[in-house]
C-alpha atoms as a PDB file:
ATOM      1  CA  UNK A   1       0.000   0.000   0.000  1.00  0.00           C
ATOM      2  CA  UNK A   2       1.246   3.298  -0.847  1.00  0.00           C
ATOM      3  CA  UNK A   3       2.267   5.649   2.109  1.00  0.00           C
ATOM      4  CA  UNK A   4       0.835   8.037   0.983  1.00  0.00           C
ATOM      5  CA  UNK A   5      -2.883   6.458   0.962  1.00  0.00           C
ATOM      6  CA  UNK A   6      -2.089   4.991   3.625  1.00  0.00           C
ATOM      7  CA  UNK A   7      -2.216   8.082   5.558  1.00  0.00           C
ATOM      8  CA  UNK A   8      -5.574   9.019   4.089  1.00  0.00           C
ATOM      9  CA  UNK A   9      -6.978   5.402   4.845  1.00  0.00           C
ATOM     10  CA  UNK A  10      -6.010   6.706   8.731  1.00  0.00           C
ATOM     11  CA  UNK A  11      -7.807  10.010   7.916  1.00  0.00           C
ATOM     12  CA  UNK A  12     -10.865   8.534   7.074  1.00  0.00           C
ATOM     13  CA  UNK A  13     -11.360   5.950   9.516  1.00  0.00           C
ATOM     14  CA  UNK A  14     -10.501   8.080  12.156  1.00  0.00           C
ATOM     15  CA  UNK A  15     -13.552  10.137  10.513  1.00  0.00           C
ATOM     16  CA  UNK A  16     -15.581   7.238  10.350  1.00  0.00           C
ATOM     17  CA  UNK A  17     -14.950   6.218  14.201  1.00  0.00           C
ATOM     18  CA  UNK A  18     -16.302   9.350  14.919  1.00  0.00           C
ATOM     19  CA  UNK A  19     -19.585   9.361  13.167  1.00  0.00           C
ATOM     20  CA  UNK A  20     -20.116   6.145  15.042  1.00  0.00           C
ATOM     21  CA  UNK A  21     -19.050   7.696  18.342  1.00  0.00           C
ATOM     22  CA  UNK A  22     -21.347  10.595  17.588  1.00  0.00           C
ATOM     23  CA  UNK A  23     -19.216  13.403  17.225  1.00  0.00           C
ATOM     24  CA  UNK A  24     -19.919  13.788  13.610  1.00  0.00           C
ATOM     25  CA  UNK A  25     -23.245  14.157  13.055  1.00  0.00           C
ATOM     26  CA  UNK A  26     -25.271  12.725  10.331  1.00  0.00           C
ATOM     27  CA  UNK A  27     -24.164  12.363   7.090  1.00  0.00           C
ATOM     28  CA  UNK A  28     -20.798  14.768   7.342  1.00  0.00           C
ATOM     29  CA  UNK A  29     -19.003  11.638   7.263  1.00  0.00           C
ATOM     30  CA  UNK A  30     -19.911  10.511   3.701  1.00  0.00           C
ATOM     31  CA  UNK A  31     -17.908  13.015   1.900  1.00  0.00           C
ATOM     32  CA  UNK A  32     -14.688  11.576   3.360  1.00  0.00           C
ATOM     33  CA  UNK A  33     -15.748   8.552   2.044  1.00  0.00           C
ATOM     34  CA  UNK A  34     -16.056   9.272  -1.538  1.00  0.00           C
ATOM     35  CA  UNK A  35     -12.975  11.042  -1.429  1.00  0.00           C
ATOM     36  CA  UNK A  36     -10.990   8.593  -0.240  1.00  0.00           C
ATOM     37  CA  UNK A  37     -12.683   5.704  -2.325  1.00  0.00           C
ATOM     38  CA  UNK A  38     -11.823   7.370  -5.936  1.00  0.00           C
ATOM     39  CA  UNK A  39      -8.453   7.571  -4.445  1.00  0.00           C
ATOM     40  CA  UNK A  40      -8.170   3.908  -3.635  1.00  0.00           C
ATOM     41  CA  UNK A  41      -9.650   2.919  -6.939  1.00  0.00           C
ATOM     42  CA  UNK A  42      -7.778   4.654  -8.944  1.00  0.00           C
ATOM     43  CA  UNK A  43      -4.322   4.357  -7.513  1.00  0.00           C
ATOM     44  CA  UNK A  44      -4.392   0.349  -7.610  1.00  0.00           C
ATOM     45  CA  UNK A  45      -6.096   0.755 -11.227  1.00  0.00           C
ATOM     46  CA  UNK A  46      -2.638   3.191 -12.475  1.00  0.00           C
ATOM     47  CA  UNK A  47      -0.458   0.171 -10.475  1.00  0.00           C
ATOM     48  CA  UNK A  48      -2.111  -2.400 -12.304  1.00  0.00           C
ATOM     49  CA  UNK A  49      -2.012  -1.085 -15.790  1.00  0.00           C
ATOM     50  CA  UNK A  50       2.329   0.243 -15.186  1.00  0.00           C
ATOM     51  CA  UNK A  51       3.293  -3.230 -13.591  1.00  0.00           C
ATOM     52  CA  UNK A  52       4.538  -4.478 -16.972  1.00  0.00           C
ATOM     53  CA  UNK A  53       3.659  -8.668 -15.517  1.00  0.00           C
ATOM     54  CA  UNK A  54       4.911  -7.977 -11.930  1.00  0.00           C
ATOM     55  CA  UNK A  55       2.852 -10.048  -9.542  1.00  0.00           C
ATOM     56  CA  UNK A  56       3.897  -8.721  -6.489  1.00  0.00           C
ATOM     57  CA  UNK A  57       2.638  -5.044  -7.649  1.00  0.00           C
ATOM     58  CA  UNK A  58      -0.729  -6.664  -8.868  1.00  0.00           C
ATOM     59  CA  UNK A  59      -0.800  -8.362  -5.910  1.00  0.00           C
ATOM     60  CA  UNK A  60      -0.152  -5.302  -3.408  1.00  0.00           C
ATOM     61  CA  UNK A  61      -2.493  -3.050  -5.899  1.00  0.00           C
ATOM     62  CA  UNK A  62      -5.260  -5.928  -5.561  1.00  0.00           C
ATOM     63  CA  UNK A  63      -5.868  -5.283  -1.379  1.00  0.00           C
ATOM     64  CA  UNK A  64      -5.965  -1.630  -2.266  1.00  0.00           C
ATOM     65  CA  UNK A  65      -9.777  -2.349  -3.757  1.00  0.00           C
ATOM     66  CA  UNK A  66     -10.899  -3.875  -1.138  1.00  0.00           C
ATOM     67  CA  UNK A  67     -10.117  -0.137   1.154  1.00  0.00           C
ATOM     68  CA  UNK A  68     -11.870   1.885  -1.812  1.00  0.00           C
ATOM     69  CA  UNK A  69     -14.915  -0.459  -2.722  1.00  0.00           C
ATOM     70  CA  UNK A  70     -15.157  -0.170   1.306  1.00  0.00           C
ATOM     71  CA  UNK A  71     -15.718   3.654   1.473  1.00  0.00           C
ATOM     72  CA  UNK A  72     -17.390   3.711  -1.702  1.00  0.00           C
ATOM     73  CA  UNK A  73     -19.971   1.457  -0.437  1.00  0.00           C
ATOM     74  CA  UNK A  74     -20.443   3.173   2.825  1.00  0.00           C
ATOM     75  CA  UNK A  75     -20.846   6.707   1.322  1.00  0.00           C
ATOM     76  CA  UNK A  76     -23.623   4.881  -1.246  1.00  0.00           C
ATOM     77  CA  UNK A  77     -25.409   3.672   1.968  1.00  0.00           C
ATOM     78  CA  UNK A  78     -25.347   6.879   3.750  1.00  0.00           C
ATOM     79  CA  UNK A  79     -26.537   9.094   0.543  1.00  0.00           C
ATOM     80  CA  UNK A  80     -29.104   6.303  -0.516  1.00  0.00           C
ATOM     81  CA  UNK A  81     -30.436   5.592   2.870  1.00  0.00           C
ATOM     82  CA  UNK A  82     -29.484   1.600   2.233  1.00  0.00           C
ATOM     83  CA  UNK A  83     -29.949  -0.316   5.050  1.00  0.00           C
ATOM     84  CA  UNK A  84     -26.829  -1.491   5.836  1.00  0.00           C
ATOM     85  CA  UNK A  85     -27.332  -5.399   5.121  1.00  0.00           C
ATOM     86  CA  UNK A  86     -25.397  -5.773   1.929  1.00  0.00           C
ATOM     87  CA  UNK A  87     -22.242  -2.933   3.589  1.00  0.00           C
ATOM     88  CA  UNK A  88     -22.168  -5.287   6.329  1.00  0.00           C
ATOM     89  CA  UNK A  89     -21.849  -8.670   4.295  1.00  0.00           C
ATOM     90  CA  UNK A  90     -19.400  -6.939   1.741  1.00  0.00           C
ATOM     91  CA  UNK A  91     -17.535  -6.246   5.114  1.00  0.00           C
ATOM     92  CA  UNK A  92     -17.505 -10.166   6.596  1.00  0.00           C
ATOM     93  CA  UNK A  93     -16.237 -11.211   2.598  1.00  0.00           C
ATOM     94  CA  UNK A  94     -13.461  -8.910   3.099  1.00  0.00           C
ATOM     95  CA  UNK A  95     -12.417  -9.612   6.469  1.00  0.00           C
ATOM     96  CA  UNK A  96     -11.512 -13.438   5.136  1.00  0.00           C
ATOM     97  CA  UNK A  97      -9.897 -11.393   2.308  1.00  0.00           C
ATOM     98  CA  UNK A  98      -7.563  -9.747   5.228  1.00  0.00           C
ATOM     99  CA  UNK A  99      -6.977 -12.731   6.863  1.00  0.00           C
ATOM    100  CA  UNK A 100      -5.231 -14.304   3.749  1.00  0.00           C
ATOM    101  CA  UNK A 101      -3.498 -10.635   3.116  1.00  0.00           C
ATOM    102  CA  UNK A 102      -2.694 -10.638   6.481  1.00  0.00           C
ATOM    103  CA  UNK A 103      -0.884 -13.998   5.949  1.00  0.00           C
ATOM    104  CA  UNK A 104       0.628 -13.310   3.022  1.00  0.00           C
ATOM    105  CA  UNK A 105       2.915 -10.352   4.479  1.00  0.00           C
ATOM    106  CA  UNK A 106       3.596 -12.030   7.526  1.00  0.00           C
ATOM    107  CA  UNK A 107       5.048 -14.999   5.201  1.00  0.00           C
ATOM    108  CA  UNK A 108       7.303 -13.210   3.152  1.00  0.00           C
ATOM    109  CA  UNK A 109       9.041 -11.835   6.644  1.00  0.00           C
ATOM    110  CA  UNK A 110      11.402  -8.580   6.827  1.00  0.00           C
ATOM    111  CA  UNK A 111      10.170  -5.494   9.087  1.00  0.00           C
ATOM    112  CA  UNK A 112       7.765  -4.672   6.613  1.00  0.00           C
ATOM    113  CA  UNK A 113       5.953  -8.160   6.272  1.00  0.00           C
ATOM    114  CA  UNK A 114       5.502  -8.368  10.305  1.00  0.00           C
ATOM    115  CA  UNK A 115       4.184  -4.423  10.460  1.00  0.00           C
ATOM    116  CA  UNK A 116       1.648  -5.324   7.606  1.00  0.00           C
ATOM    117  CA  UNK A 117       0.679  -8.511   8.651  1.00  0.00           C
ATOM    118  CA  UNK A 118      -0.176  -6.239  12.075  1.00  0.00           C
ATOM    119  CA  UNK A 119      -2.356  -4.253   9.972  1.00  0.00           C
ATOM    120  CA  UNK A 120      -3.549  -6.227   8.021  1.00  0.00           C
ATOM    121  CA  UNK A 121      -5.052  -8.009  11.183  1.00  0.00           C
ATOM    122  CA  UNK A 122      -6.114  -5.267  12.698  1.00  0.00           C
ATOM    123  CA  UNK A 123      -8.392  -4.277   9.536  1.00  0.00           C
ATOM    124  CA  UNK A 124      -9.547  -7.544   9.365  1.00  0.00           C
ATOM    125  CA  UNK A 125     -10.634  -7.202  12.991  1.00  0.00           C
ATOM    126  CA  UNK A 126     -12.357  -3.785  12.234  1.00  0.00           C
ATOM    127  CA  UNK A 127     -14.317  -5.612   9.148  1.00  0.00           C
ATOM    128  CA  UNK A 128     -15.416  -8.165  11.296  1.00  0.00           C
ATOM    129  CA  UNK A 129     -16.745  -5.874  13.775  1.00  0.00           C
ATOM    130  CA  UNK A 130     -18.957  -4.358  10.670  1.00  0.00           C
ATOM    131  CA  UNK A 131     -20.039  -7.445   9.176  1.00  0.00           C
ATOM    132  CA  UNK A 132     -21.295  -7.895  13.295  1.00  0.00           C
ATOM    133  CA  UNK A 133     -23.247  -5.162  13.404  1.00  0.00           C
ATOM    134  CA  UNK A 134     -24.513  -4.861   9.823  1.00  0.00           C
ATOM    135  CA  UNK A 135     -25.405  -8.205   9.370  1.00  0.00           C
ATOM    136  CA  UNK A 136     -25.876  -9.629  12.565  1.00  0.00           C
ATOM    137  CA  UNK A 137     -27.434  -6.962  14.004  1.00  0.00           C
ATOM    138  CA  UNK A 138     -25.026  -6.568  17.328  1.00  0.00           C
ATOM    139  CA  UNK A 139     -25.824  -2.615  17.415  1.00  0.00           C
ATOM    140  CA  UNK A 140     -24.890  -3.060  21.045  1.00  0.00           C
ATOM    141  CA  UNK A 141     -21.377  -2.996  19.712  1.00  0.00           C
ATOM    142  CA  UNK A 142     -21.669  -0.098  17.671  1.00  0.00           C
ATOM    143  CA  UNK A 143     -19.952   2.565  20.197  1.00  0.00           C
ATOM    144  CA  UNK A 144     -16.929  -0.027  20.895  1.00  0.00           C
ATOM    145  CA  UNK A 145     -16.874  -0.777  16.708  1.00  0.00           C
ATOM    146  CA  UNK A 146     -16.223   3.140  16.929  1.00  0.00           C
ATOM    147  CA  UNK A 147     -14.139   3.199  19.544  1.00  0.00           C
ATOM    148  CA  UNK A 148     -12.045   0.706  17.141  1.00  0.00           C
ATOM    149  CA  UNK A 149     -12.627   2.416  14.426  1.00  0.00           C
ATOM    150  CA  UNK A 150     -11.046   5.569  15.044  1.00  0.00           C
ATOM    151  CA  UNK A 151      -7.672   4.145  16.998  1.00  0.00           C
ATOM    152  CA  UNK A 152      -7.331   2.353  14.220  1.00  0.00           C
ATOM    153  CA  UNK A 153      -7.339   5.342  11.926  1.00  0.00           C
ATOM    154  CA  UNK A 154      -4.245   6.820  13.914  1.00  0.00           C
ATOM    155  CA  UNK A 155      -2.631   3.818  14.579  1.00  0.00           C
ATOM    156  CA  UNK A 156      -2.872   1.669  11.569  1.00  0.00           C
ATOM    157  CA  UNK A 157      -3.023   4.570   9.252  1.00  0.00           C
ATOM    158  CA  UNK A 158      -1.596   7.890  10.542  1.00  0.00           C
ATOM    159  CA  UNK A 159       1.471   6.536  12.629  1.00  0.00           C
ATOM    160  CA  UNK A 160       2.937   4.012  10.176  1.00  0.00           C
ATOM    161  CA  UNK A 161       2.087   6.141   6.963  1.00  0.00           C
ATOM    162  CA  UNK A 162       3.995   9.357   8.663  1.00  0.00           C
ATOM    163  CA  UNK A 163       7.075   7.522   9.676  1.00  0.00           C
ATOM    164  CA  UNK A 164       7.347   5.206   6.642  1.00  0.00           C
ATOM    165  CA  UNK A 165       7.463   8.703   4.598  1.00  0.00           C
ATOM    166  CA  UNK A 166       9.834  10.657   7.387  1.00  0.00           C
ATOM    167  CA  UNK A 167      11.691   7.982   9.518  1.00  0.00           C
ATOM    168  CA  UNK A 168      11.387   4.354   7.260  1.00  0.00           C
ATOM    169  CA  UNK A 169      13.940   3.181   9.542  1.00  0.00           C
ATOM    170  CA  UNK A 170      11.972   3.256  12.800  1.00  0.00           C
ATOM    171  CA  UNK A 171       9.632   0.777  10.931  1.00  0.00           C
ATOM    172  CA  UNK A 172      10.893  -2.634  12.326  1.00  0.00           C
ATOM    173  CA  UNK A 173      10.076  -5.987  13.858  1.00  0.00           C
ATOM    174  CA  UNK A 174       9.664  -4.556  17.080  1.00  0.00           C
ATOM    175  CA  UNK A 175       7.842  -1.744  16.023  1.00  0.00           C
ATOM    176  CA  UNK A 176       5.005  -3.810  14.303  1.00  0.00           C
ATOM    177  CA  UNK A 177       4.995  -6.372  17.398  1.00  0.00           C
ATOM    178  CA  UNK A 178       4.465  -3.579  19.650  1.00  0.00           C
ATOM    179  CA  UNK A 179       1.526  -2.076  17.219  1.00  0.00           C
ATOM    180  CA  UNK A 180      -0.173  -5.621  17.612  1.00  0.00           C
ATOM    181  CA  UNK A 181       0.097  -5.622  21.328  1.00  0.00           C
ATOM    182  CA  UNK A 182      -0.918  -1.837  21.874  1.00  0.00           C
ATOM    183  CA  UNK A 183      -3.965  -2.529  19.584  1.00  0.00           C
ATOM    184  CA  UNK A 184      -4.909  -5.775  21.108  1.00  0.00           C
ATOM    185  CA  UNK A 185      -4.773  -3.970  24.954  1.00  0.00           C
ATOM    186  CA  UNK A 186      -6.719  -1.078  23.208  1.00  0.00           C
ATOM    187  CA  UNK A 187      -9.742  -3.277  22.012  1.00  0.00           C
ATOM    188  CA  UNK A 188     -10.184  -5.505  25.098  1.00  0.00           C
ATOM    189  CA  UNK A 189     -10.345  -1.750  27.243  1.00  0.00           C
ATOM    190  CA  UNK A 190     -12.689  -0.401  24.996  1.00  0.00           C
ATOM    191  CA  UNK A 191     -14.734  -3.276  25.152  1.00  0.00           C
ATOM    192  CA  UNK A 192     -15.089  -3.472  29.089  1.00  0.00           C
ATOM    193  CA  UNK A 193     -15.359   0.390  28.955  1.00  0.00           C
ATOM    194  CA  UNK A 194     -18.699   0.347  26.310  1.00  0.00           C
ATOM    195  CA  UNK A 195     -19.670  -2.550  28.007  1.00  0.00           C
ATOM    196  CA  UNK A 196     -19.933  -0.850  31.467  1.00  0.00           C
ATOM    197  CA  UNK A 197     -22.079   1.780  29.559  1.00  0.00           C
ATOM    198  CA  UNK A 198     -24.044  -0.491  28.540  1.00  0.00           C
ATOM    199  CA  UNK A 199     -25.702  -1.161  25.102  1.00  0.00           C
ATOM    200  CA  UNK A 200     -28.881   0.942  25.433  1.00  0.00           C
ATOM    201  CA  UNK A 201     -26.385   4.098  26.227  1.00  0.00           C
ATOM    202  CA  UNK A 202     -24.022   3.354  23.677  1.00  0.00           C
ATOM    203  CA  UNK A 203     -26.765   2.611  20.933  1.00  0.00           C
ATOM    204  CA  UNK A 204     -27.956   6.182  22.045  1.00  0.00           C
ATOM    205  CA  UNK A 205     -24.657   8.057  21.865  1.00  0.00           C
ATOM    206  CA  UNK A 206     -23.403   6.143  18.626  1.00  0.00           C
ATOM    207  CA  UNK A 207     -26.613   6.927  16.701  1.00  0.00           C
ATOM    208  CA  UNK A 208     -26.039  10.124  14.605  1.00  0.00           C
ATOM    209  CA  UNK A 209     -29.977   9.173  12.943  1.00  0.00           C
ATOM    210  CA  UNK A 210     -31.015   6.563  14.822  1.00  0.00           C
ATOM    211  CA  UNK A 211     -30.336   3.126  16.383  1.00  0.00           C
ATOM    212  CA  UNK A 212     -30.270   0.502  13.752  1.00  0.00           C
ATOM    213  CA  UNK A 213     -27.598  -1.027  11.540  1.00  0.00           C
ATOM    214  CA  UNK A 214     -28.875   1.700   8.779  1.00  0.00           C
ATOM    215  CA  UNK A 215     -27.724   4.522  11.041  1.00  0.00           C
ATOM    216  CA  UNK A 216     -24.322   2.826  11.147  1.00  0.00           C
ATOM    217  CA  UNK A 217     -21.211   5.209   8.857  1.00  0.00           C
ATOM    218  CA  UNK A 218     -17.966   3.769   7.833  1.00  0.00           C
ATOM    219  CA  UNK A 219     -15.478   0.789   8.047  1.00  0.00           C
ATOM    220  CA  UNK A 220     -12.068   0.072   7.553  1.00  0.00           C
ATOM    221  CA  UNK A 221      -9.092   0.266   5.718  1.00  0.00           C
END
């Protein structure tokens, strides 16, 4: 993934985590969305069409449409009204899509296969969480799914996209190890936190619209 959309993948799920926290209200979200979904269509379509056969670009370019068909889909459900059903399964197909991404860059080792495979778990943990409580219905997890949400927009998205593009060299083993373990200690706190609210609270306070999976902005990537 490019650095430099990887920093806008931050920007918009930390936008997205919001909306579900209920600091952006109603549809201000969507915009982000649509901006940042061209952007990941387009920039795996150019690296696609310039890798002259090389199957590690197509391969790398190929995850990249799985981030922009994301936002793309969410901004159609918030401008449409959609209900949220067919967001949320499109979100469960790609979290087994990030499991097998996630595998792939832990496999070919190095620094930067162990900080992606990180990632790439991560996201796949934040698409679960959709395809929960879009297709499932779990809307009592929709204030920790934005809890997630936005930490994962500055620390799967803002933090490594900064220092791969100032300091590449502070991106190593131990760096990516310690991004799982932060992350992981981050979600289980969040969880007992929201869960202490309780669900009826944090339907209320995630709602921008209302409380149902159609009320529900953004996922990852």
């Amino acid at each position: 993934m490019g650095n430099v959309g990887l920093l806008y993948v931050g920007a918009v799920l930390f936008v997205n985590g919001c909306s579900l926290l209920g600091w952006v209200k109603g549809k201000d979200h969507a915009p982000m969305n649509l901006f940042v979904g061209v952007l990941q269509v387009i920039t795996p379509l150019y690296l696609i069409f310039t890798a002259d056969g090389d199957g590690a670009q197509i391969l790398n370019a190929s995850g990249l449409f799985l981030f922009g068909f994301t936002y793309l889909y969410v901004f159609a459900t918030q401008v449409w009204d959609l209900n949220g059903s067919g967001l949320g399964w499109f979100s469960g197909f790609v979290a087994l899509c990030a499991v097998v991404y996630s595998y792939w860059n832990f496999a070919s080792g190095g620094a930067d296969g162990v900080v992606f495979g990180v990632l790439w778990a991560a996201w796949c943990f934040l698409w679960f969480l959709f395809w929960m409580v879009l297709a499932m219905n779990r809307t009592s997890w929709t204030r920790w799914t934005g809890a997630v949400c936005l930490t994962e927009g500055l620390l799967t998205g803002f933090a490594p996209a900064l220092l791969y593009l100032g300091e590449p060299q502070w991106v190593t083993v131990r760096y990516g190890v310690a991004t799982g373990v932060v992350l992981s200690a981050l979600f289980i706190l969040f969880y007992f936190i929201v869960k202490s609210v309780g669900p009826e609270s944090a339907r209320h306070t995630a709602g921008a619209e209302g409380d149902g999976p159609d009320s529900l902005p953004g996922t990852p990537g």
